[in-house]
C-alpha atoms as a PDB file:
ATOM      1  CA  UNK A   1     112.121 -37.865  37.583  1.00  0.00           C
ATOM      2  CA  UNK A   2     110.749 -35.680  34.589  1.00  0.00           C
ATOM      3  CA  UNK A   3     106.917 -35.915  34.109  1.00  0.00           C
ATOM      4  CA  UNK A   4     105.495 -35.395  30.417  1.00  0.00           C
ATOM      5  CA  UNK A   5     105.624 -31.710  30.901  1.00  0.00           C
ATOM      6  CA  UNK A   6     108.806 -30.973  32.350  1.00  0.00           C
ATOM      7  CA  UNK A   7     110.262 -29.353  29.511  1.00  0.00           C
ATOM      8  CA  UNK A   8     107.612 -27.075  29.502  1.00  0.00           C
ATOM      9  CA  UNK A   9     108.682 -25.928  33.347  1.00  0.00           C
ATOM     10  CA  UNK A  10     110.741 -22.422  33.437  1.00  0.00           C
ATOM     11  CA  UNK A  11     108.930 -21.482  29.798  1.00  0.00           C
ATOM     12  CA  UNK A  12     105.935 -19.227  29.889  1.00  0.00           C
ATOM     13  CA  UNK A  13     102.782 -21.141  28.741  1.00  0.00           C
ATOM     14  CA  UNK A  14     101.829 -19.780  24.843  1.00  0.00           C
ATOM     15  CA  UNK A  15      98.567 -19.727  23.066  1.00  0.00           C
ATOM     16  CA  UNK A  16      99.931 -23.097  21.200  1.00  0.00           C
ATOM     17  CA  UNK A  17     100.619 -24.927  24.109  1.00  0.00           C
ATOM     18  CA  UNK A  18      96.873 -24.396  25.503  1.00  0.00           C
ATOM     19  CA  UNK A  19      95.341 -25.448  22.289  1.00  0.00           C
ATOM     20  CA  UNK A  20      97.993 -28.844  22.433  1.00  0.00           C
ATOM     21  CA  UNK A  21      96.248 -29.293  26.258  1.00  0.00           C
ATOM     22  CA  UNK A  22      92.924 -28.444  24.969  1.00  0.00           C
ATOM     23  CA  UNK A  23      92.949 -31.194  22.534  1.00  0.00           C
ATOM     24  CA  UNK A  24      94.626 -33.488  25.017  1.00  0.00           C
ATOM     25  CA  UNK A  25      91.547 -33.188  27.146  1.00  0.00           C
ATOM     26  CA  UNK A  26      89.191 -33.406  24.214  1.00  0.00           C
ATOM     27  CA  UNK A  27      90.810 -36.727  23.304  1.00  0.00           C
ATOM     28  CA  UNK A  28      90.594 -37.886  27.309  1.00  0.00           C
ATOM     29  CA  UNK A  29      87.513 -40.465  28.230  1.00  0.00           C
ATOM     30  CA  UNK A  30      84.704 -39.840  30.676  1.00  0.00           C
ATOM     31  CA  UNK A  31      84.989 -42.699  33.260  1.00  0.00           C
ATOM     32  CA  UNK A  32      80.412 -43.634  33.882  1.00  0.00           C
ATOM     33  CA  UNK A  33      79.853 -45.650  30.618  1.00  0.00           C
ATOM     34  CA  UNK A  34      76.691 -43.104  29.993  1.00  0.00           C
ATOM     35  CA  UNK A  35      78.623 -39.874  29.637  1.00  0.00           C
ATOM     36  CA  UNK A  36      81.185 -41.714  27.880  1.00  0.00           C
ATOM     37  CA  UNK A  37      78.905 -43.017  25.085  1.00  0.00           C
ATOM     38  CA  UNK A  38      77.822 -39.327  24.724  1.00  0.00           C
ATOM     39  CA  UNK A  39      81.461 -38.108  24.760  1.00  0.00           C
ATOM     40  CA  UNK A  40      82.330 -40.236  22.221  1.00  0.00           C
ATOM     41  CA  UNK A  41      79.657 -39.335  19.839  1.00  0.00           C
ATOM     42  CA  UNK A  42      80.625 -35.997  20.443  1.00  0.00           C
ATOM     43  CA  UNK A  43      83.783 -36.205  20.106  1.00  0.00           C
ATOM     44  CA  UNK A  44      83.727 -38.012  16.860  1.00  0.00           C
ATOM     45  CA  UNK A  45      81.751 -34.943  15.591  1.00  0.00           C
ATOM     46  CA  UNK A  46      84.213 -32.904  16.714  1.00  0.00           C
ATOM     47  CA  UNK A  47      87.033 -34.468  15.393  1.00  0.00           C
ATOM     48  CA  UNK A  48      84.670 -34.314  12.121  1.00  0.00           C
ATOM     49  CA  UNK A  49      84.349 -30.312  12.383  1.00  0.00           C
ATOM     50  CA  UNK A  50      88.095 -30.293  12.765  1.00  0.00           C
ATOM     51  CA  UNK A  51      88.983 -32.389  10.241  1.00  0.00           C
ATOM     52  CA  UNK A  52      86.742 -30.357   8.113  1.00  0.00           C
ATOM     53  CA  UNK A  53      88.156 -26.761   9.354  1.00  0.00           C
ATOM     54  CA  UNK A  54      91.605 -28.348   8.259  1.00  0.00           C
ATOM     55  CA  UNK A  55      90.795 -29.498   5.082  1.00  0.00           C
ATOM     56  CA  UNK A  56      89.124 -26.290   3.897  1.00  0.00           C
ATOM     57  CA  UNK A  57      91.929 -24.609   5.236  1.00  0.00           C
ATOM     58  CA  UNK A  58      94.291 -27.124   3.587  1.00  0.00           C
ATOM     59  CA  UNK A  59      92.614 -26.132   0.309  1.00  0.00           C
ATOM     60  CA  UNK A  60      92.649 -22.345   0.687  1.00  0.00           C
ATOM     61  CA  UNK A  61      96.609 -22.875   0.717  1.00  0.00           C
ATOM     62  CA  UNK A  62      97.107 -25.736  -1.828  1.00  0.00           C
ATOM     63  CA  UNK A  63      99.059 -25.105  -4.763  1.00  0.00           C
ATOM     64  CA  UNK A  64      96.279 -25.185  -7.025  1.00  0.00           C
ATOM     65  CA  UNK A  65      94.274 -22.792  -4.964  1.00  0.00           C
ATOM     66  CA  UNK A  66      96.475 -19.773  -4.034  1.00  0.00           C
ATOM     67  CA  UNK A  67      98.225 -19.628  -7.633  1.00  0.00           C
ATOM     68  CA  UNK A  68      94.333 -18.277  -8.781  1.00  0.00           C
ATOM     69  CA  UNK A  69      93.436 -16.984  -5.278  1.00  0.00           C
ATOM     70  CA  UNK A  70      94.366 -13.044  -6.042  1.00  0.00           C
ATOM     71  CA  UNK A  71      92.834 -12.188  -2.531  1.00  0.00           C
ATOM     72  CA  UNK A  72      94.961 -14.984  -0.424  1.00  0.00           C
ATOM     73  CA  UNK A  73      98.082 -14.450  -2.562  1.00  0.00           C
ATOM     74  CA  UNK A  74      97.847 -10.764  -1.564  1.00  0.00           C
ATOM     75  CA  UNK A  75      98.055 -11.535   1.830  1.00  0.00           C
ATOM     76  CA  UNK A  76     100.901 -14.137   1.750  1.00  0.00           C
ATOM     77  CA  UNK A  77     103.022 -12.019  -0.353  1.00  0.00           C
ATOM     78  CA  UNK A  78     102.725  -9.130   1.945  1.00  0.00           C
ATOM     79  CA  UNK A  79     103.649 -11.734   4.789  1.00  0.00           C
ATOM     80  CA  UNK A  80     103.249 -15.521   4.582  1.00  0.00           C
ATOM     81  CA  UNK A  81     101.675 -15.655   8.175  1.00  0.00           C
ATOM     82  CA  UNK A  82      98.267 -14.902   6.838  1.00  0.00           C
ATOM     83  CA  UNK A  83      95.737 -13.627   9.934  1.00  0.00           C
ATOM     84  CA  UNK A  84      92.621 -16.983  11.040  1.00  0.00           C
ATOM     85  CA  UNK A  85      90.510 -14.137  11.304  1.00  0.00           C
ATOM     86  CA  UNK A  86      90.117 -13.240   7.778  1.00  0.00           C
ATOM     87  CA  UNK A  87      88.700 -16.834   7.167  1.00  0.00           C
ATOM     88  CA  UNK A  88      86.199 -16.527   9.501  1.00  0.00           C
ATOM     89  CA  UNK A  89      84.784 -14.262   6.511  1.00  0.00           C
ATOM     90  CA  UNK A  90      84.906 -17.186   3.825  1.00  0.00           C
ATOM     91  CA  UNK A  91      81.781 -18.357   2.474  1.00  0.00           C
ATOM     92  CA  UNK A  92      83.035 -21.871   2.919  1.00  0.00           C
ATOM     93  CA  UNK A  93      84.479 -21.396   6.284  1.00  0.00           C
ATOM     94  CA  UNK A  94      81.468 -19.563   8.329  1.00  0.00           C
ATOM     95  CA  UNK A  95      79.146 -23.026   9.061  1.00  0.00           C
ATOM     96  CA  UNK A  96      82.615 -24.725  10.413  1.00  0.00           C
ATOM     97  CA  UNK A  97      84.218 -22.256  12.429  1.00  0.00           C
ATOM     98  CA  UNK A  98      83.036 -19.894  14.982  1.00  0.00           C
ATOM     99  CA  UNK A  99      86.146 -18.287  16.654  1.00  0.00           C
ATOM    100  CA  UNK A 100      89.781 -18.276  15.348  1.00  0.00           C
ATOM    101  CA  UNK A 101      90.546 -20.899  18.371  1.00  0.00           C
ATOM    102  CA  UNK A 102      88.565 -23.263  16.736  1.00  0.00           C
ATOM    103  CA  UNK A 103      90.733 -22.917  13.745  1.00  0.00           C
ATOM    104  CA  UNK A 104      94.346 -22.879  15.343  1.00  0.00           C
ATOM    105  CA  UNK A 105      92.891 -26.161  17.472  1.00  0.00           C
ATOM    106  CA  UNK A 106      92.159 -27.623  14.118  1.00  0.00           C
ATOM    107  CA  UNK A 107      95.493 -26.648  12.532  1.00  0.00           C
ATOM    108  CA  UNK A 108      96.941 -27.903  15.451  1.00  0.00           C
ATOM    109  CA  UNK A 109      98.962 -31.420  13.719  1.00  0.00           C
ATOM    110  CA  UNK A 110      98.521 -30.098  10.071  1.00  0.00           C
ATOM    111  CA  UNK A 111     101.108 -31.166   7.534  1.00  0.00           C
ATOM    112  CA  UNK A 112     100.472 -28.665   5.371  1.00  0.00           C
ATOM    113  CA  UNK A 113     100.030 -25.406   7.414  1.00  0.00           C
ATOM    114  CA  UNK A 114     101.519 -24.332  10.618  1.00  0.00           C
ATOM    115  CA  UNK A 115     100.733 -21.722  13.195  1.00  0.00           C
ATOM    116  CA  UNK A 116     102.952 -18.852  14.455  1.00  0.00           C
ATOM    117  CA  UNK A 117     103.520 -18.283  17.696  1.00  0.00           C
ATOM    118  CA  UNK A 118     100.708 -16.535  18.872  1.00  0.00           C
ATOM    119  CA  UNK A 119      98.358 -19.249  17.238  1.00  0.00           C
ATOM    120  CA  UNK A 120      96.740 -16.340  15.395  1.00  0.00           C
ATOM    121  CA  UNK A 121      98.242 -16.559  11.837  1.00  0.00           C
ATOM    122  CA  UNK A 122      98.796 -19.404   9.843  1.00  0.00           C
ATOM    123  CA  UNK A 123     101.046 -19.870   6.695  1.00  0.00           C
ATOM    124  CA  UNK A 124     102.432 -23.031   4.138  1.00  0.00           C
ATOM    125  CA  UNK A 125     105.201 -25.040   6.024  1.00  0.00           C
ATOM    126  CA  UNK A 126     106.401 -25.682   2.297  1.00  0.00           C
ATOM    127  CA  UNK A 127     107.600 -22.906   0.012  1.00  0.00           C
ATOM    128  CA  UNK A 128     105.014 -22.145  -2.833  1.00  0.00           C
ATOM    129  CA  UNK A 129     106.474 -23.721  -6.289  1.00  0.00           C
ATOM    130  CA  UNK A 130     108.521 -21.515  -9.513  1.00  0.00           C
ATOM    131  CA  UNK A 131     105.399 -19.799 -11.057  1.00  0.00           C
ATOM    132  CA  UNK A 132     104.181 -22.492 -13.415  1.00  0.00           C
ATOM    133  CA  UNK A 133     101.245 -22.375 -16.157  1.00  0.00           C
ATOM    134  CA  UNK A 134      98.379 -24.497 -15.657  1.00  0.00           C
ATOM    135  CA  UNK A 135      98.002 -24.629 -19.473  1.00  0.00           C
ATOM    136  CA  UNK A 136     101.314 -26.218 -19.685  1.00  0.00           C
ATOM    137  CA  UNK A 137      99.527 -29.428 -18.045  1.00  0.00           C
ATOM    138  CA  UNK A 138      96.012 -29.239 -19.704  1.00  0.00           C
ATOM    139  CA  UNK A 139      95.039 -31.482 -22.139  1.00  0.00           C
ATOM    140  CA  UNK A 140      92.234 -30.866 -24.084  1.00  0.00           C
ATOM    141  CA  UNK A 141      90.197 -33.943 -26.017  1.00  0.00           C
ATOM    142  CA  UNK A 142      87.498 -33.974 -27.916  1.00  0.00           C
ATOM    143  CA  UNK A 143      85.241 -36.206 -30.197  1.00  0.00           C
ATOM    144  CA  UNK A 144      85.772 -39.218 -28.212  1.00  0.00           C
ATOM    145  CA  UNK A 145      83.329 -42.331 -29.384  1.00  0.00           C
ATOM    146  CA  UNK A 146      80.415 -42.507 -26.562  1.00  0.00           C
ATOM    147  CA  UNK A 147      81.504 -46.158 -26.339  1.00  0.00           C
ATOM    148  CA  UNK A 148      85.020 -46.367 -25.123  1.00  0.00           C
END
């Protein structure tokens, strides 16, 4: 009988599969109704700080972002696996995230993003659209009555 890892038997254990397990055990429950009260509180604000690491990061890559991001678009042209550790130096990014772990374990079931191997570099699971003018789809209006 295979158990829920058995495909992972004969295959060397990679960064991504310990961040999978780690958030396996952060999802577990503490049996003693005390601790587990606590663990849920905390683990509500960690699923919080994640979902807030993955949002930002969500941003940093969304199509309206990295067509006027000259720094990010640097790096994904050179190679669209774009180092965590440069966001760790993002304004935006240094209250949510202390270590690129924390990232990757926040990454871990993105849509948007996903991690290479190594679960050190990250990079758009979707191909960045044709070049396209954001002018093309402004519209400007003016001199509309205060009362509408």
């Amino acid at each position: 009988e295979r158990g829920p890892g058995a495909y992972l038997q004969g295959r060397e254990s990679t960064p991504h599969d310990q961040i999978e397990q780690d958030a396996k055990e952060t999802d577990a429950e503490s049996s003693e109704p005390a601790k587990r009260d606590a663990a849920a509180g905390g683990r509500k604000r960690k699923r919080h700080l994640y979902n807030s690491i993955r949002s930002q990061m969500e941003f940093y890559f969304g199509d309206a972002n990295l067509t006027k991001d000259r720094f990010l678009r640097r790096y994904v042209d050179q190679d669209p696996y774009v180092p965590l550790e440069i966001f760790l130096t993002f304004n935006k990014m240094k209250p949510l995230a202390e270590d690129v772990k924390q990232i990757a374990k926040a990454l871990n079931n993105c849509q948007l993003l996903e991690l290479d191997e190594s679960a050190l570099k990250v990079r758009r699971k979707i191909k960045m659209p044709d070049q396209r003018d954001v002018n093309d789809k402004t519209l400007y209006v003016e001199a509309l009555p205060a009362e509408g």
